[in-house]
Protein backbone atom coordinates (compact mmCIF):
# COMPACT_ATOMS: atom_id res chain seq x y z
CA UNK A 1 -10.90 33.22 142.96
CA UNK A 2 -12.87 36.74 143.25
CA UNK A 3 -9.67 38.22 142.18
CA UNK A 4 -8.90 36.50 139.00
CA UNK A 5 -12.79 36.46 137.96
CA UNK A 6 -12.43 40.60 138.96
CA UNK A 7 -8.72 41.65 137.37
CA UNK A 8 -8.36 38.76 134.36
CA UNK A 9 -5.09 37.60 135.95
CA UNK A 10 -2.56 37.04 138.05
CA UNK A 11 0.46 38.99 137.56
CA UNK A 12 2.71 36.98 139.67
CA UNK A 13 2.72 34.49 137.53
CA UNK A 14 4.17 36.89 134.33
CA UNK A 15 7.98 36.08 135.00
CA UNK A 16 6.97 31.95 135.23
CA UNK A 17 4.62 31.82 132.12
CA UNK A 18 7.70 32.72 129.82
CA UNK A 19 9.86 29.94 131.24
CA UNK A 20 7.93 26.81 131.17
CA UNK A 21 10.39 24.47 133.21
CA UNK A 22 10.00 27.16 136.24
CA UNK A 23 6.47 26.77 135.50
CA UNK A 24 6.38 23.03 135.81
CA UNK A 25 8.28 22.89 138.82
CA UNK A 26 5.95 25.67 140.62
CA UNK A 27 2.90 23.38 139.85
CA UNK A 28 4.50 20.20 140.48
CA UNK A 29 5.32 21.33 143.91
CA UNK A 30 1.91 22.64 144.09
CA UNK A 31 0.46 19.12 143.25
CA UNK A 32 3.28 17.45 145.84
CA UNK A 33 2.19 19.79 148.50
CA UNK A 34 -1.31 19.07 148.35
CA UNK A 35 -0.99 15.31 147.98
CA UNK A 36 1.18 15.10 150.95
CA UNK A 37 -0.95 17.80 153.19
CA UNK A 38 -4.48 15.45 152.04
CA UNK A 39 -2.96 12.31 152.99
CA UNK A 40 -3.79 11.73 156.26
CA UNK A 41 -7.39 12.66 155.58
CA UNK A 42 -7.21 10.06 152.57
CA UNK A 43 -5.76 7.54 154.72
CA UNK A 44 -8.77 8.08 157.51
CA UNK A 45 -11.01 8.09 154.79
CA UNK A 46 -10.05 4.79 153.73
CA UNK A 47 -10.35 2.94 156.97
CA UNK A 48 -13.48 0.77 157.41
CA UNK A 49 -14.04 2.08 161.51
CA UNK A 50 -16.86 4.39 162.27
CA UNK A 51 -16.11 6.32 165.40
CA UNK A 52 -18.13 8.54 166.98
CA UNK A 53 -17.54 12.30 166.98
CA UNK A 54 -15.09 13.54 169.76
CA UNK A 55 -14.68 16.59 171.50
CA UNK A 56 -11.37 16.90 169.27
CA UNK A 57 -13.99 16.37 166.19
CA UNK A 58 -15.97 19.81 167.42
CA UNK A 59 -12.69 21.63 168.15
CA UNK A 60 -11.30 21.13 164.83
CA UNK A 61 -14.38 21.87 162.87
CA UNK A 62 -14.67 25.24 164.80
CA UNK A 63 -10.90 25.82 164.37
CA UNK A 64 -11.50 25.30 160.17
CA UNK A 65 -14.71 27.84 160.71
CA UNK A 66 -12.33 29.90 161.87
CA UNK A 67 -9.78 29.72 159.58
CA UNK A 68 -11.73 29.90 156.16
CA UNK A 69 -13.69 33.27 157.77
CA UNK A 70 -10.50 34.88 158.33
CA UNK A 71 -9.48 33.82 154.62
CA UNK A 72 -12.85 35.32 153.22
CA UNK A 73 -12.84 37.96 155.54
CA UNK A 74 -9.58 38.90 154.59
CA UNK A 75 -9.88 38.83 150.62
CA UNK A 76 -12.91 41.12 151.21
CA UNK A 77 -10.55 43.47 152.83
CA UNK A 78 -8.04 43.75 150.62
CA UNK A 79 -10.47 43.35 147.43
CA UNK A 80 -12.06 46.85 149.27
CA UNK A 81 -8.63 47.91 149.73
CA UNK A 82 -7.60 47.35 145.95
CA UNK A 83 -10.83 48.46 144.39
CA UNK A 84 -10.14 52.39 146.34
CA UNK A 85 -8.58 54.59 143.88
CA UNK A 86 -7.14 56.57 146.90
CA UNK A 87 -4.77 53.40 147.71
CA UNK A 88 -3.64 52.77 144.46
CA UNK A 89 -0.04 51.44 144.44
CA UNK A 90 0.03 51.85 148.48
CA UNK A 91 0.23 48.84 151.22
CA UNK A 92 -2.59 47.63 152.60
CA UNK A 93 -2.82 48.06 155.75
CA UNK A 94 -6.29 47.39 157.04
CA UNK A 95 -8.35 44.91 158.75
CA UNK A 96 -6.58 41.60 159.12
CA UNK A 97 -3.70 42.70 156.50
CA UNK A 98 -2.99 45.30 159.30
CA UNK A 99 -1.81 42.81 161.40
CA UNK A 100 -0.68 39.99 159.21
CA UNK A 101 0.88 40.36 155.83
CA UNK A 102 -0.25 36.97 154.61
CA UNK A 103 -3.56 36.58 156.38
CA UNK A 104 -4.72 33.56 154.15
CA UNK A 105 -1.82 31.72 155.56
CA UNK A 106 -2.70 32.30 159.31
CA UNK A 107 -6.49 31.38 158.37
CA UNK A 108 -4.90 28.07 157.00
């Protein structure tokens, strides 16, 4: 989100804007993906039982902790990264994109 509100855009989305049936399949997909990814939470949601929390409960909640601070962490890196005019049009290689090319993913 920082990144669109900082550059205006997002350039990887140039080639699909001009053809708008590659467009509506990307987001389509999209809106699959996230339908079928939230279901079982919707599906838990909509039971009537009230459990109590579990051990599995904590271990998940620190595992999503986790997760979204190496996502933020990340961004930050390679928004520092970007924002260098020494790196300009180089790979970057610091931090957690050292180690990972798609950090967000592994944070997911």
């Amino acid at each position: 989100m920082a990144r669109i509100l900082n550059w205006g855009e997002d350039r990887r989305f140039d080639e699909m804007r001009s053809n708008l049936g590659k467009l509506a399949i990307f987001w389509i997909f999209q809106a699959v993906w996230v339908w079928t990814v939230s279901l079982p939470v919707t599906v838990v949601n909509a039971s009537d039982r009230d459990p109590s929390v579990q051990a599995v409960d904590v271990i998940g909640w620190i595992m999503w902790s986790v997760g979204v601070s190496i996502e933020a962490i990340a961004d930050q890196q390679k928004l520092s990264f970007k924002n260098s005019p020494e790196n300009r049009g180089k790979w970057c290689n610091v931090g957690f994109w050292k180690y990972s090319r798609h950090p967000n993913y592994f944070g997911e």
